[in-house]
Protein backbone atom coordinates (compact mmCIF):
# COMPACT_ATOMS: atom_id res chain seq x y z
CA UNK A 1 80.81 50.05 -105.70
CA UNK A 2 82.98 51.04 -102.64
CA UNK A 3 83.20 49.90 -99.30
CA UNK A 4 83.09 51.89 -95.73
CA UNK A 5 85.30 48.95 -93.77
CA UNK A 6 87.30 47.05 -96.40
CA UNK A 7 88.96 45.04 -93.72
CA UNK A 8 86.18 42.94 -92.79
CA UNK A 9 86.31 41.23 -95.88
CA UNK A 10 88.75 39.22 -95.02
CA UNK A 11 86.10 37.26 -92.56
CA UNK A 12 84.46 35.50 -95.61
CA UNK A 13 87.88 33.43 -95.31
CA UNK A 14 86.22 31.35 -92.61
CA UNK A 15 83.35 30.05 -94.46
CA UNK A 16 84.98 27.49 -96.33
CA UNK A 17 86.72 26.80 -93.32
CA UNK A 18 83.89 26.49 -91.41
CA UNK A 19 82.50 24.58 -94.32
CA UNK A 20 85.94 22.32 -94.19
CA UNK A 21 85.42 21.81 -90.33
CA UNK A 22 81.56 20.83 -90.39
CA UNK A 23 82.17 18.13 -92.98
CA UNK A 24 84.85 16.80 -90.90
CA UNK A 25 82.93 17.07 -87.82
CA UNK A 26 80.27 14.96 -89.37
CA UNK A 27 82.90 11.94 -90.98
CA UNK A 28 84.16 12.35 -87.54
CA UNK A 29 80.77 11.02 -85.61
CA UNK A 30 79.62 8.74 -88.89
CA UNK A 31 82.93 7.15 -87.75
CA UNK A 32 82.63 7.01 -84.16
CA UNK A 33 78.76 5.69 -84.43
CA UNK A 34 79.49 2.74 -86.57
CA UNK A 35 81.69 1.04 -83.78
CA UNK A 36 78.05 0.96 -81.63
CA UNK A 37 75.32 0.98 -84.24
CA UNK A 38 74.94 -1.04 -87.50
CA UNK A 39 73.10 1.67 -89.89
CA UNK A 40 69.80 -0.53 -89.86
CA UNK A 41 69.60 -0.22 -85.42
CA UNK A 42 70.37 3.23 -86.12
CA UNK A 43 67.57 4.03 -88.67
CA UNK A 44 65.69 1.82 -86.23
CA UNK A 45 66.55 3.96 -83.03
CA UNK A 46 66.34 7.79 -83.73
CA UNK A 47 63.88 9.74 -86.20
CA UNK A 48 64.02 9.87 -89.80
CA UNK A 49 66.53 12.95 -91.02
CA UNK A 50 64.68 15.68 -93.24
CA UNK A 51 68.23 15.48 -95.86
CA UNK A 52 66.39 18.29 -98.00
CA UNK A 53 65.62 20.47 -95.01
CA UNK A 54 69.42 20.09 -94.03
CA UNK A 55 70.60 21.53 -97.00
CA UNK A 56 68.87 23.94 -97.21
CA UNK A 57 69.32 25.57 -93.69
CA UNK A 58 72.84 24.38 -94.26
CA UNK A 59 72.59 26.89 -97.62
CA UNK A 60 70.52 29.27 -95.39
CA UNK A 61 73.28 29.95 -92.52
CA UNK A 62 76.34 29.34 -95.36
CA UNK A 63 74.41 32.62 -97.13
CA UNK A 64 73.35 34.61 -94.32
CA UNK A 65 76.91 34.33 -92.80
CA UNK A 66 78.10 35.48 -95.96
CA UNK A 67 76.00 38.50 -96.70
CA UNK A 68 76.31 39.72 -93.09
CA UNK A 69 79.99 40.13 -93.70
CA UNK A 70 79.20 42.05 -96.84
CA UNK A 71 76.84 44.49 -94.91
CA UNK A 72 79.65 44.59 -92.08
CA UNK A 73 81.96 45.83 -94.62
CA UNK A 74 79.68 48.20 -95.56
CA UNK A 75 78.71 48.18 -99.24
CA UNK A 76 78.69 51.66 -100.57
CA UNK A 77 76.28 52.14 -104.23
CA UNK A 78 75.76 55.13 -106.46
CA UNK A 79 76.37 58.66 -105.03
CA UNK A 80 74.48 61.03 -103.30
CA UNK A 81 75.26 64.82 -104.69
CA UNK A 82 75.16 67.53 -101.64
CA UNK A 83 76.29 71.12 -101.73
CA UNK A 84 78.60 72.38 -98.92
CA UNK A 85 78.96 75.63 -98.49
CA UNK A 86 82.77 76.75 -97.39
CA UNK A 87 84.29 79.86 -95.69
CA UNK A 88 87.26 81.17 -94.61
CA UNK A 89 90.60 83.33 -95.74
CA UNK A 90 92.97 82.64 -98.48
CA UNK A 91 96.37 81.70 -96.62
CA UNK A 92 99.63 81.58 -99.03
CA UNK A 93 102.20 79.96 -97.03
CA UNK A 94 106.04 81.24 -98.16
CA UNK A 95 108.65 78.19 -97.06
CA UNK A 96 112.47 78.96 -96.81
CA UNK A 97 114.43 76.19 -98.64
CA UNK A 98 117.98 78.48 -97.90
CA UNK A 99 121.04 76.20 -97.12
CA UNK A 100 120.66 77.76 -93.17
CA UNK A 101 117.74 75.98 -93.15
CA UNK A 102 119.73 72.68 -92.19
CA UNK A 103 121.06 75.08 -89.51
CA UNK A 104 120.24 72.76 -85.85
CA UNK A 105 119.92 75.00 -83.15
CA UNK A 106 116.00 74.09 -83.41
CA UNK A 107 115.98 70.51 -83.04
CA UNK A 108 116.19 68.26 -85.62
CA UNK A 109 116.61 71.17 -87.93
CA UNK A 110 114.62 74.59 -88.60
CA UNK A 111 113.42 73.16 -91.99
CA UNK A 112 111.64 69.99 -90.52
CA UNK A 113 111.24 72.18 -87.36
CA UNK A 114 109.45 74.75 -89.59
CA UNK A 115 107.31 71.62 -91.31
CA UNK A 116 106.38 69.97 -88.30
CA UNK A 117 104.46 73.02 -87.20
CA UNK A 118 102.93 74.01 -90.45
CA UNK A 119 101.17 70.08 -90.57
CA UNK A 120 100.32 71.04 -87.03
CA UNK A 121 98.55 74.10 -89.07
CA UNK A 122 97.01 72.78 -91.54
CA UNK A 123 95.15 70.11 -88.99
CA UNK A 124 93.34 73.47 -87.65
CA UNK A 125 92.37 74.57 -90.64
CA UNK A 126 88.59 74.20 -91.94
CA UNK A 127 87.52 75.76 -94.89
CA UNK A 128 90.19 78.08 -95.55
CA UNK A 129 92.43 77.88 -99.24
CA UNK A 130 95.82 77.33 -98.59
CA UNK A 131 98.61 77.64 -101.04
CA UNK A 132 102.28 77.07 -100.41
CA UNK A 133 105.70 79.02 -101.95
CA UNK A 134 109.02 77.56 -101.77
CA UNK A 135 111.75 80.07 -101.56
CA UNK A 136 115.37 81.08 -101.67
CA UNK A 137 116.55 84.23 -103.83
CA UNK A 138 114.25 82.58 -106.38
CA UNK A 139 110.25 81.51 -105.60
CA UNK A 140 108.26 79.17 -106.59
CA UNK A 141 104.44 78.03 -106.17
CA UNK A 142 104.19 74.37 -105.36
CA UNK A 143 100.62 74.53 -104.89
CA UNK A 144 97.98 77.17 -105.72
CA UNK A 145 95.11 78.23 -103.13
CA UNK A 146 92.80 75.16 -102.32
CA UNK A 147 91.34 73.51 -100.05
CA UNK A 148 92.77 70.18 -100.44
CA UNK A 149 94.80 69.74 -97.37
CA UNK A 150 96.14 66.17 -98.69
CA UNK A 151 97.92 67.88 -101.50
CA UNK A 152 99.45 70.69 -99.26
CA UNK A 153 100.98 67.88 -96.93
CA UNK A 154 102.18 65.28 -99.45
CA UNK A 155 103.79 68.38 -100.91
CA UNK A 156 105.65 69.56 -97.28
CA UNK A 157 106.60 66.13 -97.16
CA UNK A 158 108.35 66.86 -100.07
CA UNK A 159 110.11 69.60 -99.86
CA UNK A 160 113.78 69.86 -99.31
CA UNK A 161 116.53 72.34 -99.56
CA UNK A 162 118.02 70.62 -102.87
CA UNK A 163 114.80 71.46 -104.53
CA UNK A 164 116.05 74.83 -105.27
CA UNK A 165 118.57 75.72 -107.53
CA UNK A 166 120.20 78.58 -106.11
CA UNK A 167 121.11 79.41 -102.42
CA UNK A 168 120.58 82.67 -100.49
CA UNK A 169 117.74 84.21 -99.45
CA UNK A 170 116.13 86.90 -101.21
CA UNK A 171 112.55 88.03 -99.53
CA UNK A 172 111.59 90.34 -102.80
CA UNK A 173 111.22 86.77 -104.35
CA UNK A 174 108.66 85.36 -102.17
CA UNK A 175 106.65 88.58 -101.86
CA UNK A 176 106.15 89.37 -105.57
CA UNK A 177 105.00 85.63 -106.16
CA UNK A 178 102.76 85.91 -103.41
CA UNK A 179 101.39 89.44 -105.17
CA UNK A 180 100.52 87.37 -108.21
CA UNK A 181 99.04 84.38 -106.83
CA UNK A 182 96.78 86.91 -104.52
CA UNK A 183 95.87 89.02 -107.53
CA UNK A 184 94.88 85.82 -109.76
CA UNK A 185 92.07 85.15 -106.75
CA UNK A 186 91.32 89.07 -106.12
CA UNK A 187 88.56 89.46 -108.02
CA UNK A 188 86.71 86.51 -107.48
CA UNK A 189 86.96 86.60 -103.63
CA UNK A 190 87.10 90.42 -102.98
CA UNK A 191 85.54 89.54 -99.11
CA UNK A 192 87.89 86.53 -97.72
CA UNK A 193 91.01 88.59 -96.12
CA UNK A 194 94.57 87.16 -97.85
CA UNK A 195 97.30 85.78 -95.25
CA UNK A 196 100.79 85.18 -95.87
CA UNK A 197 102.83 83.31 -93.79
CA UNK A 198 106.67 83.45 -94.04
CA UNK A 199 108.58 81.20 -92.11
CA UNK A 200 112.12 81.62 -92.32
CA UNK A 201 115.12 82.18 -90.10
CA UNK A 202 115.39 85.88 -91.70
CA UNK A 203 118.83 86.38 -93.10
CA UNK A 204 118.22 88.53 -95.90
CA UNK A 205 121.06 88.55 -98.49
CA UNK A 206 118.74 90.68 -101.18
CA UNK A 207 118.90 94.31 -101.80
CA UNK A 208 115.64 95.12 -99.87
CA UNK A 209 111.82 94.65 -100.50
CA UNK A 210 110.20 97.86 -99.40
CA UNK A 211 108.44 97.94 -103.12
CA UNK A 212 107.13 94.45 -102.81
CA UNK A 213 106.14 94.96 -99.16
CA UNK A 214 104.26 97.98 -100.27
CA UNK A 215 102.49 96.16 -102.68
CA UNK A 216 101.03 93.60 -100.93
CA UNK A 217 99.88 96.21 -97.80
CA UNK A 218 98.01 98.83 -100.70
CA UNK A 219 96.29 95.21 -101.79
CA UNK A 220 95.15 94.56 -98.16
CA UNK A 221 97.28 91.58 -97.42
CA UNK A 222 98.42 90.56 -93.95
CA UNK A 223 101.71 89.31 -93.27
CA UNK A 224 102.04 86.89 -90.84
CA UNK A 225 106.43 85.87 -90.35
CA UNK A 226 107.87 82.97 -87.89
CA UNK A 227 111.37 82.91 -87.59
CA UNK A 228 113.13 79.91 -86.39
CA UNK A 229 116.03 79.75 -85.23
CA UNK A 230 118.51 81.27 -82.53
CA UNK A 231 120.31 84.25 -81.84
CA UNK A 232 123.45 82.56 -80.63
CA UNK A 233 123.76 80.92 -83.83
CA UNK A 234 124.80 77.38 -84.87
CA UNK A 235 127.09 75.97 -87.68
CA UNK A 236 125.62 74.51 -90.76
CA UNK A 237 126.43 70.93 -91.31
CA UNK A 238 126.85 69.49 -94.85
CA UNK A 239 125.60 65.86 -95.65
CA UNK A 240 127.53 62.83 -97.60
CA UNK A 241 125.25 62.33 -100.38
CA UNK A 242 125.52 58.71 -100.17
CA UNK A 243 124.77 57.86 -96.61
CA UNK A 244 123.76 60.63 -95.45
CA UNK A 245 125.56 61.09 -92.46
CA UNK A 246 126.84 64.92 -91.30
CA UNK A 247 130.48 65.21 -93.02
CA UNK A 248 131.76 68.76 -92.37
CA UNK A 249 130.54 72.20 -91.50
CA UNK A 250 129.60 74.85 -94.78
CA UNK A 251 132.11 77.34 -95.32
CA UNK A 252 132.93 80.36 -96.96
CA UNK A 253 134.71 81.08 -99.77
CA UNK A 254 137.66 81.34 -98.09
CA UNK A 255 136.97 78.19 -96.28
CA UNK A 256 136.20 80.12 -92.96
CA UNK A 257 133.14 78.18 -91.46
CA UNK A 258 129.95 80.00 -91.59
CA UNK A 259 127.50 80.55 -88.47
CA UNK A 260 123.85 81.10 -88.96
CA UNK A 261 121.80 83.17 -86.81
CA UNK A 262 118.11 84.10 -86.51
CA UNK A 263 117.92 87.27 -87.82
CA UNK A 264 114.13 88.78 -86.91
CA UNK A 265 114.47 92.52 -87.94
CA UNK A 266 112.89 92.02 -91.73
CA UNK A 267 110.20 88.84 -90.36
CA UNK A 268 109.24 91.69 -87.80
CA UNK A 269 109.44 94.55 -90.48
CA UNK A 270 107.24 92.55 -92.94
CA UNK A 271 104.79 91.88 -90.13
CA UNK A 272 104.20 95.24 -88.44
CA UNK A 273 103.83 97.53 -91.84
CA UNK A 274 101.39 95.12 -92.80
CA UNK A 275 98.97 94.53 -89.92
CA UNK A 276 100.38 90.92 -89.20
CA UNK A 277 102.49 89.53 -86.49
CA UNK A 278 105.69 88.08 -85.26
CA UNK A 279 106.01 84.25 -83.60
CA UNK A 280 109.12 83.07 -82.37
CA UNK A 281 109.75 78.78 -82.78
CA UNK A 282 113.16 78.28 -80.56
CA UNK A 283 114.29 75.85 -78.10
CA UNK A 284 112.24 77.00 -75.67
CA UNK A 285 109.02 78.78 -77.85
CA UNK A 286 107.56 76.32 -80.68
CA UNK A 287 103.77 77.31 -81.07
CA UNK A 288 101.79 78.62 -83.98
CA UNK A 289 98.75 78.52 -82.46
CA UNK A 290 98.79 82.04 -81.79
CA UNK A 291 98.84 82.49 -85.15
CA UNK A 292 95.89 79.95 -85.86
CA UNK A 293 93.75 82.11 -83.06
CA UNK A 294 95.08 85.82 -85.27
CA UNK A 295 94.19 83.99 -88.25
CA UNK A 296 90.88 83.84 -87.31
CA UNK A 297 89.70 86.45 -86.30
CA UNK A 298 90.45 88.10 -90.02
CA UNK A 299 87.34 88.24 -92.01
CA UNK A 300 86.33 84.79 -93.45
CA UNK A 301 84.22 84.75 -96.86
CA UNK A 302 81.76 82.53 -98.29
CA UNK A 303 83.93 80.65 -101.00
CA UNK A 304 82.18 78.93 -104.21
CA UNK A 305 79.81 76.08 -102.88
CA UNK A 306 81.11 72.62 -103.93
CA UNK A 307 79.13 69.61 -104.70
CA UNK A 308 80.23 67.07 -103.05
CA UNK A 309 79.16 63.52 -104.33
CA UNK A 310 79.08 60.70 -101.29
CA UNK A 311 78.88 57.04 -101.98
CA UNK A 312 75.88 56.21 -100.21
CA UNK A 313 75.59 53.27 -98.02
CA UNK A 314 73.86 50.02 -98.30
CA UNK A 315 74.39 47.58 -95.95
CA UNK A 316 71.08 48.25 -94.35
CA UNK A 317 69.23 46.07 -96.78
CA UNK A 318 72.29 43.32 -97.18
CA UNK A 319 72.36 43.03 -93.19
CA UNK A 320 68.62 42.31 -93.23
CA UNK A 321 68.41 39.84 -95.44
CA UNK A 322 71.70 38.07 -93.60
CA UNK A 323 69.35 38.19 -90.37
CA UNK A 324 66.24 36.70 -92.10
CA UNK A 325 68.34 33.58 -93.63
CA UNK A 326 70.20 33.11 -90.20
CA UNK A 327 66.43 33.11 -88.70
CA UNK A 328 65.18 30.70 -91.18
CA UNK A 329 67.92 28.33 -90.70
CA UNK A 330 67.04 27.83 -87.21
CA UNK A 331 62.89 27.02 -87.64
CA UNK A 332 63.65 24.87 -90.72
CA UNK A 333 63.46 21.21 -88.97
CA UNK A 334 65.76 18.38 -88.88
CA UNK A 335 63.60 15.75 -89.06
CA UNK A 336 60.70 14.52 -90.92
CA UNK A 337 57.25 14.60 -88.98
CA UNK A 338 55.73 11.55 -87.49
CA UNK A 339 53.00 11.27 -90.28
CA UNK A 340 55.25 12.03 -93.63
């Protein structure tokens, strides 16, 4: 058993303190009558009290209070097994971890820029699979395609720069990874169109990807890029590992500093030859939701249904019988009839 609104649980905390304050309440007045009546004149003066009937609409209204905070918190019993049907496009998701990442001409920097708008993303997405690549001159898949959008954020929250273990960027690396993860879906789902989305700030320190790039466009797959950055370029700072605080600027070899620019020739490349498109996120252009509406408009396919099993509720029948107990305690009498 589950429950809907675990919260109101905590409310069953006040019946024994409204049992604690009712048994004071009633020392309190046995008190304060026995300075005016001895218990004979009082016996003498008012009817006879029904004790039993007391308790038990005492019982009634202690029970009833109690089950209609059960049924409040809504009591949730067995499952109910429904099939949902889901549709949509297969969208791999290729993440630059590359040291110019940290770069901070987008504010805070493009990496958590770049992050901020893909949650933004997945919050618009319904139905589609959604896999995500981490990248440098080496890539990695940190998630296959799926459609569990939980596991796609707790894994951008995540991700960090130090989580690869080489520098540079290298775009052949990303696009042959996404090549096999669209190839392992292919034949199954031969209808949904296959996205993948690049973000990156686009320096390219590889050899070149036409090969890879060809690939992907004879399998049908559109290439979507977003390059973040500036063209005026920025310094990249390096962090003290302890507290974390901005120490220095990188440098070369040669200890000349290095400045990072957004370089969008290759994101653009990638995207034309393949039927995709180009967004900008700067200072002054931050949006995907171009993207989202391009996206879209792609052919969706019917995935594999799911079953999907629900708890199903129950407070219906606890909340019922609270109401007929808190109804009972209020036609159950006080007092004994004249004739008993």
């Amino acid at each position: 058993m589950t429950w809907s609104d675990p919260q109101y649980l905590w409310l069953l905390l006040l019946i024994p303190l409204l049992g604690i304050a009712l048994w004071g309440w009633n020392r309190y007045n046995l008190k304060k009558r026995s300075h005016y009546f001895s218990d004979k004149v009082f016996r003498a003066l008012v009817r006879p009290v029904w004790k039993t009937g007391n308790r038990i609409r005492l019982g009634a209204q202690g029970l009833g209070l109690f089950l209609l905070i059960i049924a409040l918190a809504g009591p949730q019993v067995g499952t109910e097994i429904r099939e949902v049907q889901r549709e949509g496009v297969n969208l791999m998701i290729a993440l630059d971890l590359s040291r110019s990442m940290l770069a901070e001409d987008v504010g805070p920097n493009r990496l958590e820029k770049g992050k901020f708008e893909l949650y933004h993303l997945l919050s618009q997405l319904s139905g589609d699979r959604v896999g995500l690549i981490t990248f440098t001159s080496q890539a990695i898949v940190q998630t296959p395609l799926t459609q569990d959008y939980s596991t796609m954020r707790m894994y951008l929250d995540m991700v960090d720069v130090d989580l690869m273990p080489v520098h540079g960027t290298d775009f052949r690396a990303p696009l042959g990874v996404a090549e096999e993860a669209f190839r392992e879906v292919g034949e199954r789902d031969t209808e949904a169109a296959k996205v993948l989305l690049i973000v990156s700030d686009g320096e390219d320190h590889g050899p070149g990807f036409d090969a890879e790039l060809e690939a992907l466009r004879e399998m049908g797959v559109y290439i979507y890029t977003v390059g973040i950055g500036t063209e005026d370029g920025t310094h990249i700072p390096v962090f003290d590992d302890e507290s974390g605080d901005a120490m220095d600027v990188f440098r070369d070899r040669d200890g000349n500093v290095v400045t990072t620019y957004l370089e969008p020739e290759s994101l653009q490349k990638m995207a034309d030859e393949t039927g995709g498109g180009y967004i900008e996120i700067t200072r002054t252009s931050h949006s995907m939701d171009d993207f989202i509406n391009k996206m879209n408009r792609h052919e969706r396919a019917s995935f594999i249904s799911e079953e999907q099993a629900d708890y199903t509720n129950r407070y219906q029948f606890v909340g019922g019988l609270a109401l007929a107990l808190l109804f009972l305690s209020f036609i159950i009498p006080s007092y004994k009839s004249e004739d008993s």
